[in-house]
Protein backbone atom coordinates (compact mmCIF):
# COMPACT_ATOMS: atom_id res chain seq x y z
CA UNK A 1 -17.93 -0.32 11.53
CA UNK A 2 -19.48 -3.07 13.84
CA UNK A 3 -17.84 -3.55 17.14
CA UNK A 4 -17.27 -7.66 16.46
CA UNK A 5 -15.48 -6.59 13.35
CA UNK A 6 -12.68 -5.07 15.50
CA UNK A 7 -13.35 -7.83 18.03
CA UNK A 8 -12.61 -10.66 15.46
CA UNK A 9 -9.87 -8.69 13.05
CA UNK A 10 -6.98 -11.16 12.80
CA UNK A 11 -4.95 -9.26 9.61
CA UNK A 12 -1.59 -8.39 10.51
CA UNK A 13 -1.59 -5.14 8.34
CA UNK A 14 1.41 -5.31 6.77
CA UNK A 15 0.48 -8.34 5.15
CA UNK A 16 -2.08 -6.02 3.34
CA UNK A 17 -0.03 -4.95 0.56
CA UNK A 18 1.22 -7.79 -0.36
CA UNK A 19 -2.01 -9.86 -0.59
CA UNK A 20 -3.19 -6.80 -2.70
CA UNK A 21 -0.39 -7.02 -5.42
CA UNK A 22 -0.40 -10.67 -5.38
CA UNK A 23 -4.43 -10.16 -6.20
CA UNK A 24 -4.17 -7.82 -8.83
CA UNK A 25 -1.46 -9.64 -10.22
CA UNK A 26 -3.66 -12.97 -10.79
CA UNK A 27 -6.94 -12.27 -10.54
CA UNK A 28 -7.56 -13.29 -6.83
CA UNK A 29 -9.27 -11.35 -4.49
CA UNK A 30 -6.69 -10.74 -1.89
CA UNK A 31 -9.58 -11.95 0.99
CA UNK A 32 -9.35 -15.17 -0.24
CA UNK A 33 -5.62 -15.28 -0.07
CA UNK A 34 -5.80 -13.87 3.55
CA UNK A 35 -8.17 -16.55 4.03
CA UNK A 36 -5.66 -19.18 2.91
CA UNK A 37 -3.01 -17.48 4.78
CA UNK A 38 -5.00 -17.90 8.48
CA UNK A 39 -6.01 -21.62 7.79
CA UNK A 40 -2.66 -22.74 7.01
CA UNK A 41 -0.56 -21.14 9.30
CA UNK A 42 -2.49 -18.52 10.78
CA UNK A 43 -0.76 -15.45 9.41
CA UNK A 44 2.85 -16.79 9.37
CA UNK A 45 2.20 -17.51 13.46
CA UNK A 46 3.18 -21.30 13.20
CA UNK A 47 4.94 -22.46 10.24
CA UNK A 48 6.06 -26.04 11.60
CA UNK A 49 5.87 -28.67 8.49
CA UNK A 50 3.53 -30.27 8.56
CA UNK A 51 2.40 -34.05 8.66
CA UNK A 52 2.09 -34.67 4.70
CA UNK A 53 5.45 -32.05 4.51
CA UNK A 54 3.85 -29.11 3.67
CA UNK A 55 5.96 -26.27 4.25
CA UNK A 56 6.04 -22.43 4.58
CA UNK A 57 3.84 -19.23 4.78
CA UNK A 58 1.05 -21.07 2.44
CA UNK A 59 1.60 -24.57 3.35
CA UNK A 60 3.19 -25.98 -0.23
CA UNK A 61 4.16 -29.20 -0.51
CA UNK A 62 8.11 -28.95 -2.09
CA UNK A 63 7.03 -31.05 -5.76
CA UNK A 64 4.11 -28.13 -5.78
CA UNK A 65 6.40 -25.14 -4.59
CA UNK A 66 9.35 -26.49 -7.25
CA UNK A 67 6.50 -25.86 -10.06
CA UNK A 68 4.56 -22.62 -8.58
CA UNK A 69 7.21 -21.13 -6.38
CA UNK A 70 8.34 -16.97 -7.02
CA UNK A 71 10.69 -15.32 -6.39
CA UNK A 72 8.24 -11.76 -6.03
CA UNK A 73 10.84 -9.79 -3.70
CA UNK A 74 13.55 -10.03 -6.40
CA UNK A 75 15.95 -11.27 -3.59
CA UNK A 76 17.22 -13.64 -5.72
CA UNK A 77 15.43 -16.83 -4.02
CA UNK A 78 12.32 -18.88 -4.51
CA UNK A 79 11.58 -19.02 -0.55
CA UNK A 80 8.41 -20.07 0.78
CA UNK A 81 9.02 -18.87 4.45
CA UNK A 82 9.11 -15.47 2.78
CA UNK A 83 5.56 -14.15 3.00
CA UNK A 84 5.89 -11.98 -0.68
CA UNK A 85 7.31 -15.03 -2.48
CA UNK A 86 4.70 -17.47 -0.76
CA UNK A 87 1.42 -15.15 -1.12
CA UNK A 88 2.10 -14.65 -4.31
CA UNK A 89 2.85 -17.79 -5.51
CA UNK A 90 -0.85 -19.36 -3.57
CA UNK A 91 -2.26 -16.50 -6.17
CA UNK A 92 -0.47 -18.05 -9.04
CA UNK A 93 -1.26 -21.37 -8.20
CA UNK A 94 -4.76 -20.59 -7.47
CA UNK A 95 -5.23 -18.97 -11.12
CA UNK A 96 -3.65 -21.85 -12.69
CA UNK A 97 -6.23 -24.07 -11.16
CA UNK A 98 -8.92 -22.04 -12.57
CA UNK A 99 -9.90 -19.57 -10.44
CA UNK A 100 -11.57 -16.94 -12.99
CA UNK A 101 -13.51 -19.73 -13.82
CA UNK A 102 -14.95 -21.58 -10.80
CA UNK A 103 -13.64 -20.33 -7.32
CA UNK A 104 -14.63 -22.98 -5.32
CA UNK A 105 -12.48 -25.29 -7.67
CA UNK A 106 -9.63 -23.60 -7.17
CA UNK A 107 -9.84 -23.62 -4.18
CA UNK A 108 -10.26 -27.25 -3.54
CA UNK A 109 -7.49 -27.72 -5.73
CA UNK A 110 -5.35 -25.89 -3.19
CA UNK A 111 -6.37 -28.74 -0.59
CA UNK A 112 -8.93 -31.27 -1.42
CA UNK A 113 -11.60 -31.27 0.87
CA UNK A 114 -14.97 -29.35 1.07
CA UNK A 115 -15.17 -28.20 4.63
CA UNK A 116 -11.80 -26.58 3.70
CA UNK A 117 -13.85 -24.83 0.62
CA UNK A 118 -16.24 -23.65 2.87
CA UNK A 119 -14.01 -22.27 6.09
CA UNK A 120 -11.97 -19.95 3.30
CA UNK A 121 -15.34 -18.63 1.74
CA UNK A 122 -16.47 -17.97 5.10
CA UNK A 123 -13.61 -16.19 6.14
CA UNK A 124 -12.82 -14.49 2.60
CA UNK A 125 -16.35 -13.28 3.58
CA UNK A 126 -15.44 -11.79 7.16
CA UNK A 127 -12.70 -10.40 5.88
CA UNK A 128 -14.40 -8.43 3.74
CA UNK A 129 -16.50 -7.19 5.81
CA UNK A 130 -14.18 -4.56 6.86
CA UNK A 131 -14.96 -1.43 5.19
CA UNK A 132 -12.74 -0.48 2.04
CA UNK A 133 -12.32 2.59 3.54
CA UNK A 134 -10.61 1.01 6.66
CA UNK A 135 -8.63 -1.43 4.69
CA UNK A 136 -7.50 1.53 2.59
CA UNK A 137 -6.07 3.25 6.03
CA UNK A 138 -4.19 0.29 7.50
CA UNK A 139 -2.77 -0.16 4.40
CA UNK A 140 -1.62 3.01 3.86
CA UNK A 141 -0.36 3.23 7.54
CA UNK A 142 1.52 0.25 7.08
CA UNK A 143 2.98 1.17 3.73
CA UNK A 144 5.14 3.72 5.73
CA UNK A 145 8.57 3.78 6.46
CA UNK A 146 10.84 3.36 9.36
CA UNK A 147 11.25 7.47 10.91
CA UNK A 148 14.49 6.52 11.95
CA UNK A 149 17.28 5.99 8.81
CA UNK A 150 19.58 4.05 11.23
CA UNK A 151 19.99 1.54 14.11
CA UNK A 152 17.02 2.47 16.26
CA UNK A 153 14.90 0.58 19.03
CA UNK A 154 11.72 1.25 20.90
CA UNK A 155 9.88 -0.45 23.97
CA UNK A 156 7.10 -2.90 23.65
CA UNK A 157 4.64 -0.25 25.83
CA UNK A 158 4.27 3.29 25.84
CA UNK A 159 4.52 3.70 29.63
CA UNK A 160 8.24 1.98 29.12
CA UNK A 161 9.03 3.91 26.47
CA UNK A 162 8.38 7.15 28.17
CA UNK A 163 5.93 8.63 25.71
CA UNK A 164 3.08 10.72 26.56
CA UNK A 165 0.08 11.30 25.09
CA UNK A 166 -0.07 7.89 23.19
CA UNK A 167 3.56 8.80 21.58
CA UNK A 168 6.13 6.48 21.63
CA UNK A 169 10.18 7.02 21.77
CA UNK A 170 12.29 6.06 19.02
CA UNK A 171 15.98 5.70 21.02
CA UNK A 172 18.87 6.15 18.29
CA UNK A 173 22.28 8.11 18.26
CA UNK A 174 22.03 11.38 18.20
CA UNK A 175 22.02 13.29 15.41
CA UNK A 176 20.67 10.34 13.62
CA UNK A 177 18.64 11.44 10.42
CA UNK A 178 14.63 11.51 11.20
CA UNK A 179 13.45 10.56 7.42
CA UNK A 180 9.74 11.47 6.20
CA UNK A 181 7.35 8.34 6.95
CA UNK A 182 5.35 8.78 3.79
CA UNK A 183 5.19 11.68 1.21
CA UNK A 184 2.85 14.45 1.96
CA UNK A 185 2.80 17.63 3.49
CA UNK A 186 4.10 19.57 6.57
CA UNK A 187 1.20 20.69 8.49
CA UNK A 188 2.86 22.15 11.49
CA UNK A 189 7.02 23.06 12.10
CA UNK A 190 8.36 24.71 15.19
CA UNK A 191 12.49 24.14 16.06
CA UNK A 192 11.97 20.80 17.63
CA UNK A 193 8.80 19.60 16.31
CA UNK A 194 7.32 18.52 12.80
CA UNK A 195 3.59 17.46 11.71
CA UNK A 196 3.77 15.33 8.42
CA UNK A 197 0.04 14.62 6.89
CA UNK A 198 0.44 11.87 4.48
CA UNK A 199 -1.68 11.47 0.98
CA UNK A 200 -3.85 8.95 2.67
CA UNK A 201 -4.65 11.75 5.17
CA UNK A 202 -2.69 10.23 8.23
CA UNK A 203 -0.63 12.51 10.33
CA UNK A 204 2.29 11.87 11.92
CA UNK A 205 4.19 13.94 14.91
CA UNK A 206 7.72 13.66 15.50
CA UNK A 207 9.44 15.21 18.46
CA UNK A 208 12.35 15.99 20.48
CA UNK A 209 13.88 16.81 17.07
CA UNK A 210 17.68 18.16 17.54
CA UNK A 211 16.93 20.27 13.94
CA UNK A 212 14.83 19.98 11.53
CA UNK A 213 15.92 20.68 7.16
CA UNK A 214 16.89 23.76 6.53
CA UNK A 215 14.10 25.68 4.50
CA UNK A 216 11.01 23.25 5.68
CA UNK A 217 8.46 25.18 7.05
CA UNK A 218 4.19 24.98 7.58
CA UNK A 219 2.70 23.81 3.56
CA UNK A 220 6.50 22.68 2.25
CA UNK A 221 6.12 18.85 0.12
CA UNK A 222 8.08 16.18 1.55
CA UNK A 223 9.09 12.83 0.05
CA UNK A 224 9.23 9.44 1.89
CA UNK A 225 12.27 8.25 2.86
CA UNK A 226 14.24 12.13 2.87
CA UNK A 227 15.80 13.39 5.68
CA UNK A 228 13.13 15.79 7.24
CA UNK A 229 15.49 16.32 10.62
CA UNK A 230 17.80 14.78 13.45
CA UNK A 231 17.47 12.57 16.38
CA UNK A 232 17.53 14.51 19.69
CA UNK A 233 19.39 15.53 22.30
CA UNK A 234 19.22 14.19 25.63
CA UNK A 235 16.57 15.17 27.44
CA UNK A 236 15.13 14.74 31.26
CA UNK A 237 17.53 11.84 31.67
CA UNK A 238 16.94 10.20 28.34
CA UNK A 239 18.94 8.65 25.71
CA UNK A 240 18.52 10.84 22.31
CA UNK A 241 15.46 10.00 21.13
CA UNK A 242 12.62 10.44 18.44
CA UNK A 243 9.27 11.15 19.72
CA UNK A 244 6.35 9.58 17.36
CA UNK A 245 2.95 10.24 17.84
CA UNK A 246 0.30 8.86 14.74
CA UNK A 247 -3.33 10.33 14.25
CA UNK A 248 -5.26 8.30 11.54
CA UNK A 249 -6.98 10.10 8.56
CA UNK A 250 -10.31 11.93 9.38
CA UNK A 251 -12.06 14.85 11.50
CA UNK A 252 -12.04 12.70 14.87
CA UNK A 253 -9.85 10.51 14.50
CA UNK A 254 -7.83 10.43 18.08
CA UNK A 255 -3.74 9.64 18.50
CA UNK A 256 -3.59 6.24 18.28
CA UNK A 257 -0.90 3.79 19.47
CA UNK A 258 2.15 3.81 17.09
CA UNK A 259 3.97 0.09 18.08
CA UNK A 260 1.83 -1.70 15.87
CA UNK A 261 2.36 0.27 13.21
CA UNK A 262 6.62 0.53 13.91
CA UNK A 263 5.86 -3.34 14.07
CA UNK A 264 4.50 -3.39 10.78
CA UNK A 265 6.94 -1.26 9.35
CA UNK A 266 9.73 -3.25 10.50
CA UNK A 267 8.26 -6.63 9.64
CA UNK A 268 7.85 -5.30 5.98
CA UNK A 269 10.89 -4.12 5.63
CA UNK A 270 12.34 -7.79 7.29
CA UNK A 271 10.86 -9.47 3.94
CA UNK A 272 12.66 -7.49 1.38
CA UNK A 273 10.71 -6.27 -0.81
CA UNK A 274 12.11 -2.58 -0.44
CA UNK A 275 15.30 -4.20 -1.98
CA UNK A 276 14.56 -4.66 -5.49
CA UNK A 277 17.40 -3.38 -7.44
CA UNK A 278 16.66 -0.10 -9.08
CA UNK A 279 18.63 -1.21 -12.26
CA UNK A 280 17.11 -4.21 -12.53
CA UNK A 281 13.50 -3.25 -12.50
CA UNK A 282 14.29 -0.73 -15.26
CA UNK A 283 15.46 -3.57 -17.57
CA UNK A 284 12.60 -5.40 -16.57
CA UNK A 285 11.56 -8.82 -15.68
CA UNK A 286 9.52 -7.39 -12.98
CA UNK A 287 6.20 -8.94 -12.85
CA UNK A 288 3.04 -6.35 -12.33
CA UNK A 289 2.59 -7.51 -8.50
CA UNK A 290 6.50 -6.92 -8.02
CA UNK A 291 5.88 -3.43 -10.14
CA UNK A 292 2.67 -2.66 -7.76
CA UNK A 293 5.00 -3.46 -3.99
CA UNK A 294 8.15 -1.11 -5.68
CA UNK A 295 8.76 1.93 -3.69
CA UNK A 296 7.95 5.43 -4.82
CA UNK A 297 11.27 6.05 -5.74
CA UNK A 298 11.90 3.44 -8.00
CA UNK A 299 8.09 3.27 -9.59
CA UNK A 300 8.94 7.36 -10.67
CA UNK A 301 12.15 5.44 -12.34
CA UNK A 302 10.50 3.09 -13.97
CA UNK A 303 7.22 5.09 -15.21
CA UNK A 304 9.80 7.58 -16.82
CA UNK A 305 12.22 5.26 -18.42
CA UNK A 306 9.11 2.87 -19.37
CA UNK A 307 8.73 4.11 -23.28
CA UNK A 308 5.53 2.01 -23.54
CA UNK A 309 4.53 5.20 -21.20
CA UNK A 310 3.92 8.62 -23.11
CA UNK A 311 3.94 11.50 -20.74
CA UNK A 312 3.97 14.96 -22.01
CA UNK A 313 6.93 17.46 -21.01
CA UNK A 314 5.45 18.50 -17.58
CA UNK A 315 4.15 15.55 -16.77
CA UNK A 316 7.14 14.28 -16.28
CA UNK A 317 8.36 16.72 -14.79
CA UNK A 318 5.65 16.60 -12.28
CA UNK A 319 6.67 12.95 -11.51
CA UNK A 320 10.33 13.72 -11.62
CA UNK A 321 9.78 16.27 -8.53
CA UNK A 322 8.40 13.71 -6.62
CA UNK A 323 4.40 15.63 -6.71
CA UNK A 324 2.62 12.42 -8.18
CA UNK A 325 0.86 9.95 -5.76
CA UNK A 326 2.56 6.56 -5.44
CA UNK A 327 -0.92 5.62 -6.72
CA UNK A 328 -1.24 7.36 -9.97
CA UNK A 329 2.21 5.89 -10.89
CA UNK A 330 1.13 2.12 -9.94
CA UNK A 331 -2.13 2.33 -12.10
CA UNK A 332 -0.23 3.72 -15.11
CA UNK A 333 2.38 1.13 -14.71
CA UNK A 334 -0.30 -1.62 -14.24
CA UNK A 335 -2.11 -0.72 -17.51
CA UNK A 336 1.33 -0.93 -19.17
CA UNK A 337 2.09 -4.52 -17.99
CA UNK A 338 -1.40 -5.46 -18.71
CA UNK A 339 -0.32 -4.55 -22.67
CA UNK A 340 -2.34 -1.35 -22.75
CA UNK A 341 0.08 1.39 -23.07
CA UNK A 342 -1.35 4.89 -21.91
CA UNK A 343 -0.62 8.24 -23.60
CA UNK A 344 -1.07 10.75 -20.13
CA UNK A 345 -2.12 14.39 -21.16
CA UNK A 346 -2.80 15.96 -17.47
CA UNK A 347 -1.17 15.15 -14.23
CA UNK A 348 -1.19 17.87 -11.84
CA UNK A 349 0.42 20.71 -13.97
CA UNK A 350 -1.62 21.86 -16.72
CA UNK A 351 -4.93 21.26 -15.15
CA UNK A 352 -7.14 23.59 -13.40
CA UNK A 353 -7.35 23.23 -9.85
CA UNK A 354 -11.09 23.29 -10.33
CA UNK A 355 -13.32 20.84 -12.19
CA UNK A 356 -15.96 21.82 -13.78
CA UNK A 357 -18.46 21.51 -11.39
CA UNK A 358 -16.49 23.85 -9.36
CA UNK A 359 -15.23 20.75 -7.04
CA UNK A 360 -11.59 20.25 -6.31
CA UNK A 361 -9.86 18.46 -8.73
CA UNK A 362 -7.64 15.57 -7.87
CA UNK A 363 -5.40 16.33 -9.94
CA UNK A 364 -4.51 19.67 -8.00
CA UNK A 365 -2.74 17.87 -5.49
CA UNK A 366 -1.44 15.17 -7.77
CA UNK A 367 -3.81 12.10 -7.25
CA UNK A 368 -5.43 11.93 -10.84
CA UNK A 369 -4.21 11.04 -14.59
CA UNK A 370 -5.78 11.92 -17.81
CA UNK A 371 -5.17 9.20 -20.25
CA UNK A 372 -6.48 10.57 -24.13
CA UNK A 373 -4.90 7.26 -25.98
CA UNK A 374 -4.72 3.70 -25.52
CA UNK A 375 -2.06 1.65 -27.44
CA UNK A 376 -2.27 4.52 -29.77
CA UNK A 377 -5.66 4.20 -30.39
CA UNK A 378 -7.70 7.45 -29.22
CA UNK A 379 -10.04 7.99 -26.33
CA UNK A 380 -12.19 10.30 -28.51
CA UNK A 381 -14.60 8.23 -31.33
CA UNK A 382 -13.30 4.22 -29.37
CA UNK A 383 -15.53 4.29 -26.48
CA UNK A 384 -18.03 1.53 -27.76
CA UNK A 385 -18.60 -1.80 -25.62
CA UNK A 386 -15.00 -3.87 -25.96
CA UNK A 387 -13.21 -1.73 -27.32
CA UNK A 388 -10.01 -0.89 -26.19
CA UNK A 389 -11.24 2.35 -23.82
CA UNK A 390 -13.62 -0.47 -22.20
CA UNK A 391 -10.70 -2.60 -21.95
CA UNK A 392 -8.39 -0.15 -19.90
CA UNK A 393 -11.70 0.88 -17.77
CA UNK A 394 -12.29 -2.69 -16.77
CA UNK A 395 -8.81 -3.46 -15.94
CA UNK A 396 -8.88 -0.19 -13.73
CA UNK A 397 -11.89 -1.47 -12.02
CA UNK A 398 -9.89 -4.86 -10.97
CA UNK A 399 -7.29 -2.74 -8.90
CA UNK A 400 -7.99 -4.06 -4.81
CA UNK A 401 -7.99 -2.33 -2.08
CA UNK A 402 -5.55 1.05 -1.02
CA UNK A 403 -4.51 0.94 -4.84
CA UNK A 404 -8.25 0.97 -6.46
CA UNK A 405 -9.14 4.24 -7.45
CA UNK A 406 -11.81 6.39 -5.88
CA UNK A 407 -12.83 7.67 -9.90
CA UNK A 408 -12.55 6.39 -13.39
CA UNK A 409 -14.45 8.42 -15.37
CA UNK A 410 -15.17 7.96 -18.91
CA UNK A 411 -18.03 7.31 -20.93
CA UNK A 412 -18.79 3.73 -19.08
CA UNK A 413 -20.79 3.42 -16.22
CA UNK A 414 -19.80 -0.23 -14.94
CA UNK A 415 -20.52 -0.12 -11.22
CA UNK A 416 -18.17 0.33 -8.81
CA UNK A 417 -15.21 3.54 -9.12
CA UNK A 418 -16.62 3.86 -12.70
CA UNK A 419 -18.78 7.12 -13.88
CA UNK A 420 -20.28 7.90 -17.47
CA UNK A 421 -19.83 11.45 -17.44
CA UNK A 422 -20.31 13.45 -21.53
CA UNK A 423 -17.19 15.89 -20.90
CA UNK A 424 -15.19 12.70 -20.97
CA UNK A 425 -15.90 11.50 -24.21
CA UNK A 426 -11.66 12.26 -25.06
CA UNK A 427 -10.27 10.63 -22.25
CA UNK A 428 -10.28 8.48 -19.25
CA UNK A 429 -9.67 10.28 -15.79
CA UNK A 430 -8.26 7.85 -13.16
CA UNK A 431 -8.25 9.74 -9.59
CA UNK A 432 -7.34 8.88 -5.60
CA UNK A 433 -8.89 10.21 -3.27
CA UNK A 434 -6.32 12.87 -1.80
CA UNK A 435 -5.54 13.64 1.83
CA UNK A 436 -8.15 16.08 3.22
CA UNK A 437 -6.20 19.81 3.50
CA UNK A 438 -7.08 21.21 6.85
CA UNK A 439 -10.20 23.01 5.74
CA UNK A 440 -11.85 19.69 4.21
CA UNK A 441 -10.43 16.54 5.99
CA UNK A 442 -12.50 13.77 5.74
CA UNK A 443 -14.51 12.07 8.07
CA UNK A 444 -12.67 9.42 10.43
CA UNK A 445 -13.89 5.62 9.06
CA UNK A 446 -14.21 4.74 12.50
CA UNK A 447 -15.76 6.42 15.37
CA UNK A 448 -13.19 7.90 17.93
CA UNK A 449 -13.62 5.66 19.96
CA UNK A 450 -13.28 2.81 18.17
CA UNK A 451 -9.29 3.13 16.74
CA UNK A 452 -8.29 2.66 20.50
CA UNK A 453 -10.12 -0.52 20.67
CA UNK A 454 -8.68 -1.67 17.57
CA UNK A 455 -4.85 -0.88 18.75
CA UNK A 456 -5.67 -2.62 21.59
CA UNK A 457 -6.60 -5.61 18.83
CA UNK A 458 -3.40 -4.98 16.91
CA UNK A 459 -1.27 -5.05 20.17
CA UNK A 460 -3.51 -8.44 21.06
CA UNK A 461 -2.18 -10.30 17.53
CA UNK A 462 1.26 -11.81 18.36
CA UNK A 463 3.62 -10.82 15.28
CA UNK A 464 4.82 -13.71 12.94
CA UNK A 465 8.58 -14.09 12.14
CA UNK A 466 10.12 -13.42 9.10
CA UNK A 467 12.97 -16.06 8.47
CA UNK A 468 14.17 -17.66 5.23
CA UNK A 469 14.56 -21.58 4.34
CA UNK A 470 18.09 -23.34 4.59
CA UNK A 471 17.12 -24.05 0.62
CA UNK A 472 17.87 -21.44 -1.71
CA UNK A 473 15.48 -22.85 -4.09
């Protein structure tokens, strides 16, 4: 990655996500709507009104935001200070204006003027520039939660927080549960002292642990958000604390800085989109961006209940135990929303952990699907040009960023993810790439030396607020 890529990145990462879903959701690449997003208010960083009364995160005026306005948090308000609710509803507006059609259209339908055409191309461009690969890291990074399930604080630096060796001190009472970050696997466990590597590869160090959970040892599978251990006691003069430390996917990849990730993490969770009412999403009226920002938890809750789903016995199982990436789940709950209903014959159990060309299969650590039918329809003897296999391969291939898949294999070479491969003539096999085990982690998508420089860039962006509007509409 070019040095004046990290000079000139602007993103706050947890905005990643949600400029993904939105995307996906409408048919917008989620550059342009980060593009929007830095013209009109750069990132959320000033969101006075302004002279024509435009308003919020995306800069609607209210007659526009009354007709295009969302309500994709599931808060239970339309809010465009919320970034979720405004992001999304720029992507909605910008399809309705006929983006699939003519981009540049759109576009100056948002705001009528052709130097503003221009200055979001050019920046859609810029963006990106930034390699998938890195986009796919800060994303996943960022999709992480809180380590600390209860009132918790941490300094702005690392030299006032106390932390060595770039970690950073998590002050809470003690005893206070230490929760996993992400799910993934336990790389390293003494008394005090855990190493979580997450399925994007990331690893995570927590420390000054006053216990960790009973029976979690070196290989044992952990699931975000459960109790892994307990805060601290105190220590050399110190509060009770959690020590964090965070080392990016790849061989080389140093320790990096963790406050603008805990930053992240805390400004996601400040626009609510980790609230969505588990009940409610299983009776529906989520829409597929809302399904693609749900939580692990409640996207294993919905692919089970969802009937438009088939899954065979151990499958579901599979899911059930928590052993199926966040990602799998998405893309099968995507094609059902998209009104092409999968029938799933392998997940992780059942399949060897070899493919046939004697490589690893994703599936062994739970990061592929095998879909044999489509709406009913068969894999095997429906693989010609628009039928509905091509269908469900193309609508793969329009998953963005962390959620696009590193394989879709079938009998359709289309560019991109896709491969025409003959052993696939019965189904389609979606796989993500997994976190590299400790024998075959892969390489670092920057160089070592540049993740410090791009901390130092993260630390350099001030954060935006997350407020709501006095108007619940």
């Amino acid at each position: 990655m070019p040095n004046f890529i990290i000079r000139k990145f602007r993103v706050p990462p947890f905005l990643l996500p949600i400029y993904q879903a939105a995307g996906i959701e409408y048919g917008i690449r989620w550059e342009i709507l980060a593009a929007i997003n830095e013209i009109e208010t750069d990132y959320g960083r000033n969101l006075n009104v302004s002279s024509a009364g435009a308003l919020g995160w995306m800069q609607f005026m209210p007659p526009t935001w009354a007709a295009y306005g969302t309500d994709a948090n599931k808060d239970g308000r339309k809010d465009p200070y919320n970034p979720v609710d405004a992001i999304f509803a720029a992507a909605r507006y910008l399809a309705a204006a006929g983006y699939s059609d003519d981009v540049r259209r759109a576009i100056f339908a948002y705001n009528h003027a052709d130097w503003y055409v221009d200055s979001v191309l050019l920046r859609a461009r810029l963006i990106a520039g930034v390699p998938a690969d890195l986009i796919g890291s800060l994303t996943g990074l960022t999709e992480g939660r809180f380590p600390v399930d209860a009132r918790a604080s941490y300094a702005d630096d690392l030299e006032e927080s106390g932390g060595s060796d770039r970690s950073i001190d998590i002050f809470a009472e003690r005893g206070a549960p230490v929760v996993a970050i992400n799910d993934g696997v336990i790389r390293a466990a003494d008394r005090d002292r855990l190493v979580l590597e997450d399925v994007y590869g990331n690893r995570f160090g927590y420390s000054h642990l006053a216990s960790t959970r009973a029976g979690l040892e070196r290989g044992s599978r952990v699931i975000a958000g459960r109790v892994i251990g307990r805060v601290g006691l105190e220590a050399d003069g110190m509060a009770p604390h959690l020590g964090l430390s965070i080392r990016p996917a790849g061989v080389g990849a140093p320790t990096i800085d963790p406050k603008p990730i805990l930053d992240g993490w805390k400004l996601l969770e400040a626009t609510a989109i980790y609230r969505a009412n588990g009940e409610n999403v299983l009776r529906g009226g989520a829409t597929l961006g809302q399904v693609l920002l749900l939580s692990k938890p409640l996207l294993e809750k919905r692919v089970l209940a969802d009937d438009r789903i088939d899954i065979y016995d151990c499958g579901r199982e599979d899911i059930s135990a928590g052993l199926i990436d966040r990602r799998v789940l998405a893309a099968l709950a995507y094609l059902a929303e998209s009104g092409l209903e999968p029938t799933v014959t392998s997940l992780r159990c059942g399949h060897g952990y070899y493919t046939k060309s004697g490589n690893v299969s994703h599936h062994s650590s739970g990061n592929a699907v095998d879909i044999a039918q489509i709406n009913g329809i068969p894999v095997a003897g429906h693989q010609e040009p628009g039928g509905i296999t091509d269908q469900a391969v193309r609508r793969l291939a329009q998953l963005q960023g962390a959620l696009a898949p590193a394989q879709i294999i079938s009998l359709f070479d289309l560019g991109g993810s896709t491969l025409s491969m003959p052993d696939h003539a019965d189904h389609i096999h979606v796989g993500f790439q997994p976190a590299g085990g400790e024998s075959g982690r892969p390489h670092s998508v920057l160089k070592p030396e540049q993740w410090p420089r791009l901390l130092e860039r993260l630390r350099e962006l001030d954060n935006p607020e997350i407020r709501t509007s006095d108007d619940p509409d």
